[in-house]
Protein backbone atom coordinates (compact mmCIF):
# COMPACT_ATOMS: atom_id res chain seq x y z
CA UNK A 1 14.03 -5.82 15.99
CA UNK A 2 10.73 -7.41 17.21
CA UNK A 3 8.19 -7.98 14.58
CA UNK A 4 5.49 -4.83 14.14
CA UNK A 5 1.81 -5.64 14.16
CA UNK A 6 0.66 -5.15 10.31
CA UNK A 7 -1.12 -1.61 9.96
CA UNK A 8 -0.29 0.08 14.16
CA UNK A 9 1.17 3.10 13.95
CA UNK A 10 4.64 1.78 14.88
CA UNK A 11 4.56 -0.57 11.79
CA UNK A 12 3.38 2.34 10.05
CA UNK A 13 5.94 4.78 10.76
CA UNK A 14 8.73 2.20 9.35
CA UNK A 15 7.17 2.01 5.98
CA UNK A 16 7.36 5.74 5.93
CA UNK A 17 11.16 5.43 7.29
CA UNK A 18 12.02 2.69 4.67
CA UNK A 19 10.03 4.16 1.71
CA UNK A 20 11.52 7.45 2.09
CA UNK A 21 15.19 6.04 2.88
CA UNK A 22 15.00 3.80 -0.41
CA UNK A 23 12.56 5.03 -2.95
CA UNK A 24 14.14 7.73 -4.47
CA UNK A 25 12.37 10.01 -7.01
CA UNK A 26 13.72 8.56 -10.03
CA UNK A 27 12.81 5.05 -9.06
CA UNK A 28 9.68 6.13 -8.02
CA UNK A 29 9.32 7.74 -11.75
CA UNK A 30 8.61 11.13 -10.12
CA UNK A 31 4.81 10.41 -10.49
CA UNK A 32 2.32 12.48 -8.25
CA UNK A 33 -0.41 10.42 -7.23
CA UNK A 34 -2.49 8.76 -4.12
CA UNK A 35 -4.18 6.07 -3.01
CA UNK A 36 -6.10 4.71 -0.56
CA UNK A 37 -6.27 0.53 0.69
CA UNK A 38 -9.34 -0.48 2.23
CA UNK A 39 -8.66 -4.01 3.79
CA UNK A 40 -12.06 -5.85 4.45
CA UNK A 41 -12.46 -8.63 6.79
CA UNK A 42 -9.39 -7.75 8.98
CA UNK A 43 -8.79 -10.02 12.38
CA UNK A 44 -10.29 -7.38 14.97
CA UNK A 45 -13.64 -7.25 12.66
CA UNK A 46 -12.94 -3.63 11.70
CA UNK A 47 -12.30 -2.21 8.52
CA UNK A 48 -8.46 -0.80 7.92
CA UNK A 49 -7.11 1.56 5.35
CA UNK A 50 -3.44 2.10 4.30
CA UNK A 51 -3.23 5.28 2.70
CA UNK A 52 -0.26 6.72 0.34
CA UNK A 53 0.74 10.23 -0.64
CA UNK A 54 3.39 11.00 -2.81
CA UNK A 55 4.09 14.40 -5.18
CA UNK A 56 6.86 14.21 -7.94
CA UNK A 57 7.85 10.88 -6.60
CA UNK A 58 8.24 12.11 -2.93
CA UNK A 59 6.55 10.34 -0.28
CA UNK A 60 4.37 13.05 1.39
CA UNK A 61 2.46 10.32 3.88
CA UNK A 62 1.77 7.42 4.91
CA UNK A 63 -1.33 6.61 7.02
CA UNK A 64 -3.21 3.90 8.44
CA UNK A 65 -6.44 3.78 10.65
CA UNK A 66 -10.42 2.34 10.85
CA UNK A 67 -12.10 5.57 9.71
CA UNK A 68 -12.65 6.66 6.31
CA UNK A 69 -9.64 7.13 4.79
CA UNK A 70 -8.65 10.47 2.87
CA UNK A 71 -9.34 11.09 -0.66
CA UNK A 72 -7.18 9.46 -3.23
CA UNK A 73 -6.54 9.10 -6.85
CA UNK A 74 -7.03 5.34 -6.62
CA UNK A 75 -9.16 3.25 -4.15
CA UNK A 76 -8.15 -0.26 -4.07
CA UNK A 77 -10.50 -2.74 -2.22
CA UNK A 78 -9.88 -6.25 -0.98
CA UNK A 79 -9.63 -9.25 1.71
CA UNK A 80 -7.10 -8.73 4.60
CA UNK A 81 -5.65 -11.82 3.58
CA UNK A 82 -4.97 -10.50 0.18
CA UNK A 83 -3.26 -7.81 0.81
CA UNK A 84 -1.04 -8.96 3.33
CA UNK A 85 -0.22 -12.06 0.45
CA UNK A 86 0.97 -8.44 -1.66
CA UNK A 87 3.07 -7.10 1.49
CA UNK A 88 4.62 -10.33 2.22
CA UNK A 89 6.15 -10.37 -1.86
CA UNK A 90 3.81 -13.87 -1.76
CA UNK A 91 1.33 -12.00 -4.56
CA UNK A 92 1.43 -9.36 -6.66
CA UNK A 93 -0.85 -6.67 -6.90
CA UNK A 94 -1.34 -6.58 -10.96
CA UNK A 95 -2.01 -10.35 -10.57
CA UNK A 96 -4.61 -9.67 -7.79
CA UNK A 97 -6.37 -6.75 -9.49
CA UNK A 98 -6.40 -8.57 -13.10
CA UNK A 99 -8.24 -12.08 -11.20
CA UNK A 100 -10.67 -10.20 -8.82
CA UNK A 101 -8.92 -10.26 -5.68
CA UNK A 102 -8.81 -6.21 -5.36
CA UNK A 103 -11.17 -4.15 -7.02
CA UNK A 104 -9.92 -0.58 -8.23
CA UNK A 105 -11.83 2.98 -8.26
CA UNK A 106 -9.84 5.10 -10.33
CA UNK A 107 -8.23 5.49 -13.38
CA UNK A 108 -7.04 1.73 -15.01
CA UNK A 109 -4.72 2.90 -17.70
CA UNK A 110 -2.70 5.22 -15.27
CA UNK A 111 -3.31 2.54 -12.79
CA UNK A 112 -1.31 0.25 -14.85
CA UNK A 113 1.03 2.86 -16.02
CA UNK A 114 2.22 3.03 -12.02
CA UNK A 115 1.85 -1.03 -11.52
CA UNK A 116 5.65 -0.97 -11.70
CA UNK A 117 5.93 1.79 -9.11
CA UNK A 118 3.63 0.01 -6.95
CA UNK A 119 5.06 -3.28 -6.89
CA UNK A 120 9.20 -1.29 -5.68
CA UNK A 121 6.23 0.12 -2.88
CA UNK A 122 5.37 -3.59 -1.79
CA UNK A 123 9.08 -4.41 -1.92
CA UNK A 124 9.95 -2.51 0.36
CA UNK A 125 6.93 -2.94 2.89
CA UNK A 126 7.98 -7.08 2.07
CA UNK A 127 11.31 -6.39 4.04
CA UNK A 128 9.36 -5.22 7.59
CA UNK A 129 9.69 -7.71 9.88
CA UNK A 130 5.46 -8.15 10.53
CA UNK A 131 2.97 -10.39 12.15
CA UNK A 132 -0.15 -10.79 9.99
């Protein structure tokens, strides 16, 4: 397989493939939840979001565009470059959020309650063949 552009649609649809294939509801702690990435200072100039749905540890959807993303639980803010450090397994997101890298709208404590949920998320996006 050819490596998918980070954030197109076809790179989005594996993440839903592979999340849904390997993140069952007991790993996934059958949380309900959302949340929303806004990735600033992306190559093409825009603004991108990655957006995540999931209800008693289901993956509802997974979306990814330039417009204002849908409403979420937790809005997580940062650099391009930061987050695609995260997807690549080369950072991890607690680290990022506790030194500034990401800034977080939402709830901490249940934000840090699902850290461990987010970081089997990033573990799987790490195995998608991508170009950054």
């Amino acid at each position: 397989m050819t490596a998918l552009t980070y954030l197109s649609g076809p790179w989005r649809d594996e993440v839903e493939k592979r999340l849904k294939a390997d993140l069952s509801p007991e790993k996934m702690n059958f949380i309900s939840s959302s949340m929303s990435n806004i990735y600033t200072n992306c190559p093409d100039g825009k603004n991108h979001f990655l957006f995540f749905q999931f209800e008693a540890g289901i993956f509802k959807t997974v979306l990814t565009g330039t417009q204002e993303p849908p409403k979420a639980e937790f809005r997580i803010t940062g650099d391009y470059q930061v987050f695609a450090k995260i997807s690549r397994s080369e950072l991890g997101s607690q680290k990022a959020l506790m030194t500034g890298k990401l800034k977080l709208k939402g709830n901490m404590i249940k934000a840090l309650k699902l850290a461990s949920v987010a970081d089997r998320i990033n573990k799987v996006v790490a195995t998608i063949d991508a170009q950054y």
